[in-house]
N, C-alpha and C. Protein backbone atom coordinates (compact mmCIF):
# COMPACT_ATOMS: atom_id res chain seq x y z
N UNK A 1 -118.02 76.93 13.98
CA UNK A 1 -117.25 78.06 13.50
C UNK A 1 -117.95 79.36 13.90
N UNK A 2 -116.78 80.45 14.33
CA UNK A 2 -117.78 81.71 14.46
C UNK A 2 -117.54 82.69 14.15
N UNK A 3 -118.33 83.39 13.20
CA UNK A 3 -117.85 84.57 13.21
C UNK A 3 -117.62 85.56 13.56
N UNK A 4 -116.55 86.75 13.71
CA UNK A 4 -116.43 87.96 14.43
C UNK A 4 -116.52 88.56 13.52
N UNK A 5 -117.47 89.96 13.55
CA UNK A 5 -117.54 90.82 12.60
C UNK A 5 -117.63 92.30 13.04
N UNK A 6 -116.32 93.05 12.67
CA UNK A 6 -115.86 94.27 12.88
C UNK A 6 -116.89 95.02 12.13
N UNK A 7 -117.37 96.06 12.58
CA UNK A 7 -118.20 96.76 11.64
C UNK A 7 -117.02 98.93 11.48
N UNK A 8 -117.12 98.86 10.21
CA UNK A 8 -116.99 100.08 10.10
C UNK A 8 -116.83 101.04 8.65
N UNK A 9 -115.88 101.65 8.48
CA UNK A 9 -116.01 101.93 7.02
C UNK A 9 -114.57 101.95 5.78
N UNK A 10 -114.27 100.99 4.67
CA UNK A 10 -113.19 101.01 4.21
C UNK A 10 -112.33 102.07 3.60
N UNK A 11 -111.23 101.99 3.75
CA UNK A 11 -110.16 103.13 3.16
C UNK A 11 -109.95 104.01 4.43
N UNK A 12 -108.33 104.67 4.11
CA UNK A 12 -107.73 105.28 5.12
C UNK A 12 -108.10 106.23 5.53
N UNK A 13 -109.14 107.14 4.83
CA UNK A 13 -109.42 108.23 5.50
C UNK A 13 -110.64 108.02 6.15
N UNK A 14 -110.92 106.73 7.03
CA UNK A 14 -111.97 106.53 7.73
C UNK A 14 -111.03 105.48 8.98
N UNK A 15 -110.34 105.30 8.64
CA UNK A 15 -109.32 103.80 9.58
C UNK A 15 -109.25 103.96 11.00
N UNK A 16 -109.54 105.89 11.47
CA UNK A 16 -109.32 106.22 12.89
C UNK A 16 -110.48 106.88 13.50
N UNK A 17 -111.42 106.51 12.89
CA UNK A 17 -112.59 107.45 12.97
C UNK A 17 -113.44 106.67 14.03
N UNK A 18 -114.42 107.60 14.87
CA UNK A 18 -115.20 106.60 15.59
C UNK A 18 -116.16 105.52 15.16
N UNK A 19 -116.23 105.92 14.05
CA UNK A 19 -117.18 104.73 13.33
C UNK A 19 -116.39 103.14 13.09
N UNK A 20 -115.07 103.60 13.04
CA UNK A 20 -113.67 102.27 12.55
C UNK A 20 -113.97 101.28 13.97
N UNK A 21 -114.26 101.58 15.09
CA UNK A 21 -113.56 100.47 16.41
C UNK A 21 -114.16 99.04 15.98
N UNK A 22 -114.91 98.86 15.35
CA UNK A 22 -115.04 97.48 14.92
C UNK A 22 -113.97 96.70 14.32
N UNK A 23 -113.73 97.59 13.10
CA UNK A 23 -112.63 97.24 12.16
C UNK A 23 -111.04 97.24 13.24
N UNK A 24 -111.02 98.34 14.00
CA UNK A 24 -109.80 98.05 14.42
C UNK A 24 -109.85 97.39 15.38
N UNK A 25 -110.55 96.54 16.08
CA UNK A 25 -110.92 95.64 17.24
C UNK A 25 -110.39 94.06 16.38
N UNK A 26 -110.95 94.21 15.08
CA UNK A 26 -110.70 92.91 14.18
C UNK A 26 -109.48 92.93 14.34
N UNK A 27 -108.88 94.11 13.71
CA UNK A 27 -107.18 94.12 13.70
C UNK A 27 -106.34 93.97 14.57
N UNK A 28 -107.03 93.44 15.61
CA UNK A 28 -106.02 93.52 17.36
C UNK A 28 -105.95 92.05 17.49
N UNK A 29 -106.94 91.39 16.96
CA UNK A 29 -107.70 89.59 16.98
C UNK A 29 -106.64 89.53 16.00
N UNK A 30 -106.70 90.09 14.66
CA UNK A 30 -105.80 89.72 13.64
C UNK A 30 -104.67 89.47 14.08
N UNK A 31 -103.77 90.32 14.83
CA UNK A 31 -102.53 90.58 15.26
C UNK A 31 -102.40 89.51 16.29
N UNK A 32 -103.15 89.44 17.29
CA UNK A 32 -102.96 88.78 18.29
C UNK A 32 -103.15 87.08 18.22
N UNK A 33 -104.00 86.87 17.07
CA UNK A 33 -103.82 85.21 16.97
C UNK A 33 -103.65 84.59 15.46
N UNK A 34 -102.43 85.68 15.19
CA UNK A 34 -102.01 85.64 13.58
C UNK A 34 -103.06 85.36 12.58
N UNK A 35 -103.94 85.66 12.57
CA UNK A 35 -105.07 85.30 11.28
C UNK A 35 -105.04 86.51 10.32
N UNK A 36 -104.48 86.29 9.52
CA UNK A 36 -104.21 87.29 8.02
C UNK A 36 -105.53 87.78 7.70
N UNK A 37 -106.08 88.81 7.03
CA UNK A 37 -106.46 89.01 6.51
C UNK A 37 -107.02 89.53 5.70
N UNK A 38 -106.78 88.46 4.48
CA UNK A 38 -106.13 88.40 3.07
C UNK A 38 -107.07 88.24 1.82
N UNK A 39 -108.38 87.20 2.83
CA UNK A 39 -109.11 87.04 1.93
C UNK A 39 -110.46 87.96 1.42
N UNK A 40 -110.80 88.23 -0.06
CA UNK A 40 -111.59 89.28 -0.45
C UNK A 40 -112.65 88.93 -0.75
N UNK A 41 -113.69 88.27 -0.80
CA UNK A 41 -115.11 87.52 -1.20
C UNK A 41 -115.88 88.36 -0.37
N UNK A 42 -117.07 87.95 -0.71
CA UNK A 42 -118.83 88.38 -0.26
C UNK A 42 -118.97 89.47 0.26
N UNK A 43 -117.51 90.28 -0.19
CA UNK A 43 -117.98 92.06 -0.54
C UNK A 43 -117.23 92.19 1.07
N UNK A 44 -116.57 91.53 1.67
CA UNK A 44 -115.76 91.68 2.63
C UNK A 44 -114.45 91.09 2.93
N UNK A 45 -113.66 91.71 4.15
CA UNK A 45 -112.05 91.24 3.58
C UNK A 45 -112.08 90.52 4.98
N UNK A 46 -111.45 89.24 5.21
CA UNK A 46 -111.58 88.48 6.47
C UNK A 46 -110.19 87.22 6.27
N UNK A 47 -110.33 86.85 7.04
CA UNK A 47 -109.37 85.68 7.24
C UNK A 47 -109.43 84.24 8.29
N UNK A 48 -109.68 83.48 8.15
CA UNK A 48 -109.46 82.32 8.99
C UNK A 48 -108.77 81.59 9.68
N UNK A 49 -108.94 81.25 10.80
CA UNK A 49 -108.11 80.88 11.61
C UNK A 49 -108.76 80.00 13.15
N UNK A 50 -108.00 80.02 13.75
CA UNK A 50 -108.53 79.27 15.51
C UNK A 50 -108.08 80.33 16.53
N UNK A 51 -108.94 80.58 17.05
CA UNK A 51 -108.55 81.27 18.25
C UNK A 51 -108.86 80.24 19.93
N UNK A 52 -108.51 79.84 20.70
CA UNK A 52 -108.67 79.39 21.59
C UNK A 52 -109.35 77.95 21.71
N UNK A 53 -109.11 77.18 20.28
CA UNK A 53 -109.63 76.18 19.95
C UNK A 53 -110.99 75.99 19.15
N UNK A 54 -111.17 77.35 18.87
CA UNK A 54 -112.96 77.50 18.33
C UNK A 54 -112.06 77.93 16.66
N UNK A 55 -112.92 77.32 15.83
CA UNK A 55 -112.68 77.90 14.35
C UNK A 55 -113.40 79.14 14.14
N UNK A 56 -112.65 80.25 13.67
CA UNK A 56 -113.23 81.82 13.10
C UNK A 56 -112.98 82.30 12.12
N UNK A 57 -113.79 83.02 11.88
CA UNK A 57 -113.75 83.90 10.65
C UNK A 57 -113.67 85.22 11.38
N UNK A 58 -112.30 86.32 11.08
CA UNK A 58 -112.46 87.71 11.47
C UNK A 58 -113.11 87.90 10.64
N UNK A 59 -114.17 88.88 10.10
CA UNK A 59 -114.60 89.98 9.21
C UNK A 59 -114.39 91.19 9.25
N UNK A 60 -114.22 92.02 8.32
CA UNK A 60 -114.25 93.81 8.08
C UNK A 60 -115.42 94.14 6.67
N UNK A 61 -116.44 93.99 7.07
CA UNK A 61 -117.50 93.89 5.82
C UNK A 61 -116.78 95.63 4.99
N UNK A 62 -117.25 95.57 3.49
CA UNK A 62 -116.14 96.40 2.94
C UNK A 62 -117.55 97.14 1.94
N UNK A 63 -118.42 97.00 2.57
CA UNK A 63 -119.78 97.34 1.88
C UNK A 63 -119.96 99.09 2.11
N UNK A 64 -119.65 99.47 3.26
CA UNK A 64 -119.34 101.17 4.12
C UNK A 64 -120.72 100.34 4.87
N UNK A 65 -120.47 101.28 6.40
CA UNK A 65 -121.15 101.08 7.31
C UNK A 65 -122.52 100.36 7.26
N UNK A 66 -123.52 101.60 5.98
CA UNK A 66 -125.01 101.01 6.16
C UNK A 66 -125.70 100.16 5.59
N UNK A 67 -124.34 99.38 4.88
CA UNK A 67 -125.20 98.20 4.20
C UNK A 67 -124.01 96.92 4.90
N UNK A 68 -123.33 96.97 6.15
CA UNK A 68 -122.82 95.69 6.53
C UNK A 68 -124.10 94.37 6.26
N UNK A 69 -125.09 94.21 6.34
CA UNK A 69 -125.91 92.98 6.85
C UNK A 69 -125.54 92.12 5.54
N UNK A 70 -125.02 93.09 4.14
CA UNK A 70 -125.43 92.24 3.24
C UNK A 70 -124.09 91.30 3.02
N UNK A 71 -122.71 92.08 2.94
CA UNK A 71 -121.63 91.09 3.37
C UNK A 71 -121.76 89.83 4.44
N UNK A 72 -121.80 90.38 6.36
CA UNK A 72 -122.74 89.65 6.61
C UNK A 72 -123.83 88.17 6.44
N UNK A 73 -124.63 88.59 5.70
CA UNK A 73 -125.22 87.51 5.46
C UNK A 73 -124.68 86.60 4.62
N UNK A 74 -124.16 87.12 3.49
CA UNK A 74 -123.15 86.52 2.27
C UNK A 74 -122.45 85.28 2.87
N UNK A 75 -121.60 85.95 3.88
CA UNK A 75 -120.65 84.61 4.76
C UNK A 75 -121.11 83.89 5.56
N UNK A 76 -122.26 84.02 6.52
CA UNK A 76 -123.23 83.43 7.21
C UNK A 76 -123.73 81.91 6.24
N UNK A 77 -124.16 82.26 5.28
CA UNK A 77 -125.04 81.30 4.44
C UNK A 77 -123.83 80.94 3.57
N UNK A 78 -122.43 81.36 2.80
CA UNK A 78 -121.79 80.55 2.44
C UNK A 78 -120.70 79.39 3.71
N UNK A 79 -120.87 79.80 5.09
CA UNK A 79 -120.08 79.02 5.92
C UNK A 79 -121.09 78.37 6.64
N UNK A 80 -122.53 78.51 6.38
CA UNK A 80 -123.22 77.99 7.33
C UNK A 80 -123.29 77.97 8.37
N UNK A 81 -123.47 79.40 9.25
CA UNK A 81 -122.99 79.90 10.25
C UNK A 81 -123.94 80.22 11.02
N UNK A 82 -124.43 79.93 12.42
CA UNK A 82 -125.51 79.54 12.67
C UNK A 82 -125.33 81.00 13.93
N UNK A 83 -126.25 81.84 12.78
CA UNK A 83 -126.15 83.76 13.68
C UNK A 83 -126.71 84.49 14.85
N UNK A 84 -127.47 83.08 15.47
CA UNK A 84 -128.04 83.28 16.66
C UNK A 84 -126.99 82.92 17.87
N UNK A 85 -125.79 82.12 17.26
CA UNK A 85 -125.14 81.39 18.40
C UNK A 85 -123.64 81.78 17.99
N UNK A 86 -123.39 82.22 16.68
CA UNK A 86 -122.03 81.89 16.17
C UNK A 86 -121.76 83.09 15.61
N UNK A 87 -122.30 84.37 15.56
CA UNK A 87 -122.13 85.32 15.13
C UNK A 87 -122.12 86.42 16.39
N UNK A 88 -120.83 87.36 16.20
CA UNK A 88 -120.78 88.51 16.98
C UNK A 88 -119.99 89.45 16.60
N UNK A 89 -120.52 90.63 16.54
CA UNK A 89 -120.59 91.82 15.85
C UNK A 89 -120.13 92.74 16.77
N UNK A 90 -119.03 93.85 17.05
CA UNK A 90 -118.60 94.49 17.62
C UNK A 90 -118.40 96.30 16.62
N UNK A 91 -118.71 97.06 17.84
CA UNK A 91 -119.52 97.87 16.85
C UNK A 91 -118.94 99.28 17.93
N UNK A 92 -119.52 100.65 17.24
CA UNK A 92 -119.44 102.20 17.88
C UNK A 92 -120.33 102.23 18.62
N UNK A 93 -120.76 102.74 19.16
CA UNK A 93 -121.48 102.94 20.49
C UNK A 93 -121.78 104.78 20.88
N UNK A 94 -122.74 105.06 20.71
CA UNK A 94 -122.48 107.12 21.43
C UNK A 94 -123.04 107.15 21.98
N UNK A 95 -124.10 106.42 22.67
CA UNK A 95 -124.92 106.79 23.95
C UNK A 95 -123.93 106.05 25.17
N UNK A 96 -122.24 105.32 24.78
CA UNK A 96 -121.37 105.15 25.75
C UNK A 96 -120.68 105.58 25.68
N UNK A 97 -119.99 106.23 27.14
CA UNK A 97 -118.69 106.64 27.20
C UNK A 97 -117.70 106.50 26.65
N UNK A 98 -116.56 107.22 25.76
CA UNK A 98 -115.58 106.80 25.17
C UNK A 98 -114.44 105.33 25.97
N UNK A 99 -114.69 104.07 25.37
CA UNK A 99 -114.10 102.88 26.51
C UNK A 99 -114.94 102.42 26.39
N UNK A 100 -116.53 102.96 27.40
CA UNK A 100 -116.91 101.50 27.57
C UNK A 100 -117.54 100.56 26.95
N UNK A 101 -117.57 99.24 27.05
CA UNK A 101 -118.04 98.56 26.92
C UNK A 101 -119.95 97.94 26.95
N UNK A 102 -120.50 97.52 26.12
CA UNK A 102 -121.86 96.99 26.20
C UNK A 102 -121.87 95.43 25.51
N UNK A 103 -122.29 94.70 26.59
CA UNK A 103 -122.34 93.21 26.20
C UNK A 103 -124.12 92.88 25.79
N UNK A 104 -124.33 92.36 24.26
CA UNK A 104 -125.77 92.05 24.30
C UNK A 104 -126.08 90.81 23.66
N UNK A 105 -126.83 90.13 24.22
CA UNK A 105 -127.40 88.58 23.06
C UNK A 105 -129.06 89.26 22.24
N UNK A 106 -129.19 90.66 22.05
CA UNK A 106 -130.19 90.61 20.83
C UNK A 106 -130.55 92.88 21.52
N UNK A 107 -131.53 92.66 20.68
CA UNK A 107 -132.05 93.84 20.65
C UNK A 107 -131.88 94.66 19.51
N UNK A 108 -132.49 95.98 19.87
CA UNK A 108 -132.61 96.86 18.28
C UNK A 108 -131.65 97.37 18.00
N UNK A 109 -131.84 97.99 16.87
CA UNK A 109 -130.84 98.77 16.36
C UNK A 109 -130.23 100.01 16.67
N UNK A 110 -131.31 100.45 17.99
CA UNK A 110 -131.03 101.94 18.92
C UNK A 110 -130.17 102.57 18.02
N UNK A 111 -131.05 102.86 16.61
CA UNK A 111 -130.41 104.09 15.74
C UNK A 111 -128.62 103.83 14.91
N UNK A 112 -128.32 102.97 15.14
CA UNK A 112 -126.91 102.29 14.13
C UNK A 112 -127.64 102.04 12.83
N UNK A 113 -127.05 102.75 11.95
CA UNK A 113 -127.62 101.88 10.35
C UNK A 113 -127.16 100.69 10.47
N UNK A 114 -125.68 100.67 10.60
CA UNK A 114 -125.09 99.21 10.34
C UNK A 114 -125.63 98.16 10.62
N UNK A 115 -126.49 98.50 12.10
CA UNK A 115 -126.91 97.31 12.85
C UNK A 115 -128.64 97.30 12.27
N UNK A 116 -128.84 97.97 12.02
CA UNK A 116 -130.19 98.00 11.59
C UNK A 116 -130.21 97.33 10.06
N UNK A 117 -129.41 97.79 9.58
CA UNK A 117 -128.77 96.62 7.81
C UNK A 117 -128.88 95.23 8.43
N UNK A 118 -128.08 94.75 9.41
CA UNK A 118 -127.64 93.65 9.25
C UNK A 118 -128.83 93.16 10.25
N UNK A 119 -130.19 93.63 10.78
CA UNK A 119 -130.98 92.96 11.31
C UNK A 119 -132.42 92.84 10.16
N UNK A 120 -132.16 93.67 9.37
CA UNK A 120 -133.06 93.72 8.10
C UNK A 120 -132.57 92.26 6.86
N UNK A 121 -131.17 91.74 6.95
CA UNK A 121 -130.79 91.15 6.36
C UNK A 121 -130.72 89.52 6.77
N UNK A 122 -130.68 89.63 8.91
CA UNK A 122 -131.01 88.30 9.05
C UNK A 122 -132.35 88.06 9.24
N UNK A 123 -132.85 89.12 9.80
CA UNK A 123 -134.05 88.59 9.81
C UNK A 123 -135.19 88.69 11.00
N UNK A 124 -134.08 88.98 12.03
CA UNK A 124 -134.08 89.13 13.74
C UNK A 124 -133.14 90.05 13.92
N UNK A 125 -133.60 89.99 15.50
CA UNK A 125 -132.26 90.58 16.21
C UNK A 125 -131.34 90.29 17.32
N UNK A 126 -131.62 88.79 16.96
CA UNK A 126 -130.61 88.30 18.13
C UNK A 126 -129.41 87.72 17.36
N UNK A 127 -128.10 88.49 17.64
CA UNK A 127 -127.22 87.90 17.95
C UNK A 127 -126.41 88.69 18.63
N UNK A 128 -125.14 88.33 18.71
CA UNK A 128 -124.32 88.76 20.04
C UNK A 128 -123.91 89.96 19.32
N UNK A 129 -123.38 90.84 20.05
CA UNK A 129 -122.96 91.80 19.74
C UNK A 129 -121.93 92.96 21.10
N UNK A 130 -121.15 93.69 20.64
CA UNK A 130 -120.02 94.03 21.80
C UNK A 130 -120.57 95.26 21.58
N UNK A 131 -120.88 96.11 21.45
CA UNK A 131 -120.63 98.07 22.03
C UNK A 131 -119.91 98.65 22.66
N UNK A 132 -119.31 99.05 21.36
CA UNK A 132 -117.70 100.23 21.81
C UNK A 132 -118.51 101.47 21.82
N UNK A 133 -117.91 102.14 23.05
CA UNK A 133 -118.44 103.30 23.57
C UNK A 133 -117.14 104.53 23.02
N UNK A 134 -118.06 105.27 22.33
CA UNK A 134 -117.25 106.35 21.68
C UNK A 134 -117.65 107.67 22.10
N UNK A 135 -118.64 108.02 22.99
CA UNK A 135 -119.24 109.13 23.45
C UNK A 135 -120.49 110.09 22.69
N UNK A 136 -120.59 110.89 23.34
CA UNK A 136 -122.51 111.36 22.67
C UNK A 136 -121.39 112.49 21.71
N UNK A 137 -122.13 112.55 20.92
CA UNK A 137 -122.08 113.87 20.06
C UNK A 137 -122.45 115.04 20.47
N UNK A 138 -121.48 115.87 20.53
CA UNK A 138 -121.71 117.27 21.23
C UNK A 138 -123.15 118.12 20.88
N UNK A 139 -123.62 118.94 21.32
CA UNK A 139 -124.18 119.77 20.77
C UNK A 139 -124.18 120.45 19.43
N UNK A 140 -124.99 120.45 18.70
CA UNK A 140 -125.21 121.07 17.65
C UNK A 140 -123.89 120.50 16.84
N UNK A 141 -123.87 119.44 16.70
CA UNK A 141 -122.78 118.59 15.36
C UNK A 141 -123.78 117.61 15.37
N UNK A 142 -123.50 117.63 13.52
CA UNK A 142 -123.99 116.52 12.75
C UNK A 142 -123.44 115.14 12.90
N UNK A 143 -124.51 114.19 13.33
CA UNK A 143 -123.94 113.44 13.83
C UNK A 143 -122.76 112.19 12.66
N UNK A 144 -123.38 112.35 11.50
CA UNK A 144 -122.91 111.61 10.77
C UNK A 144 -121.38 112.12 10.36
N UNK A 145 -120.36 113.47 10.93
CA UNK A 145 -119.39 114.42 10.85
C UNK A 145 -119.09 113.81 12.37
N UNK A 146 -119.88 113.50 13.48
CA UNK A 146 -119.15 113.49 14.64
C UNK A 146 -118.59 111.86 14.80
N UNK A 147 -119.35 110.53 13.95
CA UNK A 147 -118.82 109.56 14.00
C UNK A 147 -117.56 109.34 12.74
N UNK A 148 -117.61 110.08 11.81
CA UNK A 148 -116.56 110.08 11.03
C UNK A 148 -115.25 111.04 11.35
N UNK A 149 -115.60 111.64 12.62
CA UNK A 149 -114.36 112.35 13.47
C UNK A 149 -113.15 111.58 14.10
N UNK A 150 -112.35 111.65 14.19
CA UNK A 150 -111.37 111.23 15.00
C UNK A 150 -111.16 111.69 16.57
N UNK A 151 -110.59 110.66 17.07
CA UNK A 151 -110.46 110.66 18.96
C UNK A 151 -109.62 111.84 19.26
N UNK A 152 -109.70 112.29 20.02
CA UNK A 152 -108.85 113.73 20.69
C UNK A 152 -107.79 112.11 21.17
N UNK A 153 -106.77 113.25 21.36
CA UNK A 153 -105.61 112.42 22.15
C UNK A 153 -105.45 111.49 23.23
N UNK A 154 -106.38 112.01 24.05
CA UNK A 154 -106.62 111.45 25.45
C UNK A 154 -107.44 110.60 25.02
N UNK A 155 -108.75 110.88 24.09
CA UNK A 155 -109.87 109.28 23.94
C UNK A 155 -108.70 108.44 23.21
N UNK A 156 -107.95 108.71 22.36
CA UNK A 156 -107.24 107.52 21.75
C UNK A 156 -106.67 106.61 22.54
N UNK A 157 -105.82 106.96 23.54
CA UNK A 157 -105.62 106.50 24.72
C UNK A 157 -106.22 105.07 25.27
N UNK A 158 -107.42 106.11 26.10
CA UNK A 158 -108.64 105.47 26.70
C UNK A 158 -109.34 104.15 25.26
N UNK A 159 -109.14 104.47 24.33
CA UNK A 159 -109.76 103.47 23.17
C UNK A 159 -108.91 102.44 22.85
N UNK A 160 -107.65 102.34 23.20
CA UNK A 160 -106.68 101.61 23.10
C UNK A 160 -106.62 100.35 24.10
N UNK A 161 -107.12 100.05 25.40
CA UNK A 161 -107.58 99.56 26.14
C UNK A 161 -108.83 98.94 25.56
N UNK A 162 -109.86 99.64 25.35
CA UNK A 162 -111.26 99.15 25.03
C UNK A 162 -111.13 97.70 24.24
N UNK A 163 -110.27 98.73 22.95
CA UNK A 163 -110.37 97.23 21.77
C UNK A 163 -109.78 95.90 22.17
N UNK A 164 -108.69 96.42 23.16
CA UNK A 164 -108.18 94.97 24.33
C UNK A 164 -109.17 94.44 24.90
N UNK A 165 -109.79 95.07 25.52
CA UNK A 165 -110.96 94.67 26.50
C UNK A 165 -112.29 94.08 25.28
N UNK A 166 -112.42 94.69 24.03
CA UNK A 166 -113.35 94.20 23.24
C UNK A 166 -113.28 93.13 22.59
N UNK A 167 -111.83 92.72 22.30
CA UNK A 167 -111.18 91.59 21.96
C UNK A 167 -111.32 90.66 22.84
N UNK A 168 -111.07 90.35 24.43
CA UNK A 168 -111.36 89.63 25.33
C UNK A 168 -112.56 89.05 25.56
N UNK A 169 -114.00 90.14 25.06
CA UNK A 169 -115.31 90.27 24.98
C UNK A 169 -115.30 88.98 24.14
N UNK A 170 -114.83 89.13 23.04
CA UNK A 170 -114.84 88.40 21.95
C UNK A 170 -114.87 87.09 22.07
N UNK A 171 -113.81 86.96 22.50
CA UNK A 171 -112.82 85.61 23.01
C UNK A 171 -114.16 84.78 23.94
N UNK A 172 -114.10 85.47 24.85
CA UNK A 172 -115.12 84.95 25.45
C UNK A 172 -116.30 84.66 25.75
N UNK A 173 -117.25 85.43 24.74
CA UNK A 173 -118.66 84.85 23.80
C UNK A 173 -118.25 83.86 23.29
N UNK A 174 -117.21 83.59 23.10
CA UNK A 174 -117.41 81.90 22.57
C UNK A 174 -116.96 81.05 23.27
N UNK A 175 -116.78 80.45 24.69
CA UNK A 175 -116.95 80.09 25.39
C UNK A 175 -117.58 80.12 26.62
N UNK A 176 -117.79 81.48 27.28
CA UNK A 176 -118.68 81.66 28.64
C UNK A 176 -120.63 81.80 28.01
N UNK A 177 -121.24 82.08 28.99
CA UNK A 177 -122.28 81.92 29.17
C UNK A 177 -122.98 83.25 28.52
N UNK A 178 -123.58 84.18 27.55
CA UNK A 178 -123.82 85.87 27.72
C UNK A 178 -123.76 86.23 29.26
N UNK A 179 -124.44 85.67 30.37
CA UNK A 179 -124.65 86.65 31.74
C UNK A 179 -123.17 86.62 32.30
N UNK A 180 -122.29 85.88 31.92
CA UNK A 180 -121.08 85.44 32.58
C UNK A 180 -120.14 86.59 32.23
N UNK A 181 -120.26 86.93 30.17
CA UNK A 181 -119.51 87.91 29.81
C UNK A 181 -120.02 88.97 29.59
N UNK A 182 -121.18 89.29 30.56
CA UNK A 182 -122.16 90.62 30.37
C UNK A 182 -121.80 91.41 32.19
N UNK A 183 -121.32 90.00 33.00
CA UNK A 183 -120.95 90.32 34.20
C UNK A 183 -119.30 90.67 34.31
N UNK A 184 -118.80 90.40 33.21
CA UNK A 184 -117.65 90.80 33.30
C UNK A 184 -117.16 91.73 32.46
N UNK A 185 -117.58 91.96 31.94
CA UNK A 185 -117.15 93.40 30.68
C UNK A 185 -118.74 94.63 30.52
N UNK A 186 -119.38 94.08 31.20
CA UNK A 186 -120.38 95.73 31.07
C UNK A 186 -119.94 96.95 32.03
C-alpha cells in the first residue's frame, strides 16, 4: 500500500494559495481515480482506493503546513506503511519555477517546515517526494505572505498542467525505478 501525501494548509482561504499544490495535486488523483475523500482520522482527511493496481491512501494532513509529519506518521504506523518505499509526499517548491517539477528519493528539508516536521517525525530523510515549483519570492516580501499568496492568472494556468504532470509523477513512483521518474519529469 502507498501512500500519497498532499501537503498544504486546511480551509478555503488557503485552497489556492502556493502553499495548497499538494493538497490540490491530491484532488486531481481524487478526481481522476474516484477515491473520495471522506475519511477524517489521524488529524488528516484521505481516502482509499487503487490506482493502477497498487493500493493507496490519498492524504491532505489537516494539522496546517508545519506540523504535517505528525498526521503523517499517525497513518504510516496505523497502515503499516513502509516510508522509505511506500510513501510520497508532493509539496511547494520556490527555489522552482512556477510548473516545474523536482523528482527526489531523500534529502533535506532545504528550508520547508512541512518537510522538515515530517523528517523530525520519521526519523530520516528518505522518502520520495515530488516538488511543485511555485517560484522565488520577490524582493523584499515576507516570505510566509508570498506562499500564502495566490497565482497571478497566467501562473494558474501554467500550475494547472504541473498538478497533471505531478499526478503522473505520482502514478509512477509506484511503479518505475526513482532514475526512470527523475528522467522523466525533472
Amino acid at each position: 500500500m502507498y501512500v500519497i501525501a498532499g501537503l498544504g494548509n486546511p480551509g478555503d482561504k488557503y485552497a489556492l494559495t502556493r502553499h495548497n499544490v499538494g493538497f490540490r495535486t491530491i484532488d486531481l488523483l481524487s478526481d481522476k481515480y474516484n477515491i473520495s475523500l471522506t475519511e477524517e482520522k489521524h488529524k488528516g482527511l484521505f481516502g482509499k482506493g487503487v490506482i493502477e493496481g497498487e493500493k493507496v491512501i490519498l492524504l491532505k494532513p489537516q494539522t496546517y503546513m508545519n506540523l504535517s509529519g505528525e498526521c503523517i506518521r499517525e497513518v504510516l504506523d496505523y497502515y503499516k506503511v513502509d516510508e522509505k518505499d511506500q510513501l510520497i509526499v508532493i509539496y511547494d517548491d520556490i527555489s522552482l519555477a512556477p510548473g516545474k517539477l523536482r523528482i527526489r528519493g531523500k534529502g533535506s528539508a532545504g528550508g520547508h517546515n512541512g518537510i522538515k516536521n515530517i523528517i523530525l517525525h520519521l526519523g530520516h530523510d528518505t522518502f520520495k517526494r515530488i516538488k511543485v515549483g511555485v517560484g522565488e519570492k520577490p524582493k523584499g516580501y515576507d516570505l510566509a505572505d508570498y506562499v500564502l499568496g495566490h497565482f497571478s492568472k497566467e501562473e494558474e494556468d501554467i500550475m494547472k498542467d504541473s498538478f497533471e504532470r505531478a499526478s503522473q509523477a505520482a502514478v509512477a513512483l509506484m511503479h518505475d525505478s526513482m532514475d526512470q521518474v527523475m528522467n522523466k519529469f525533472n
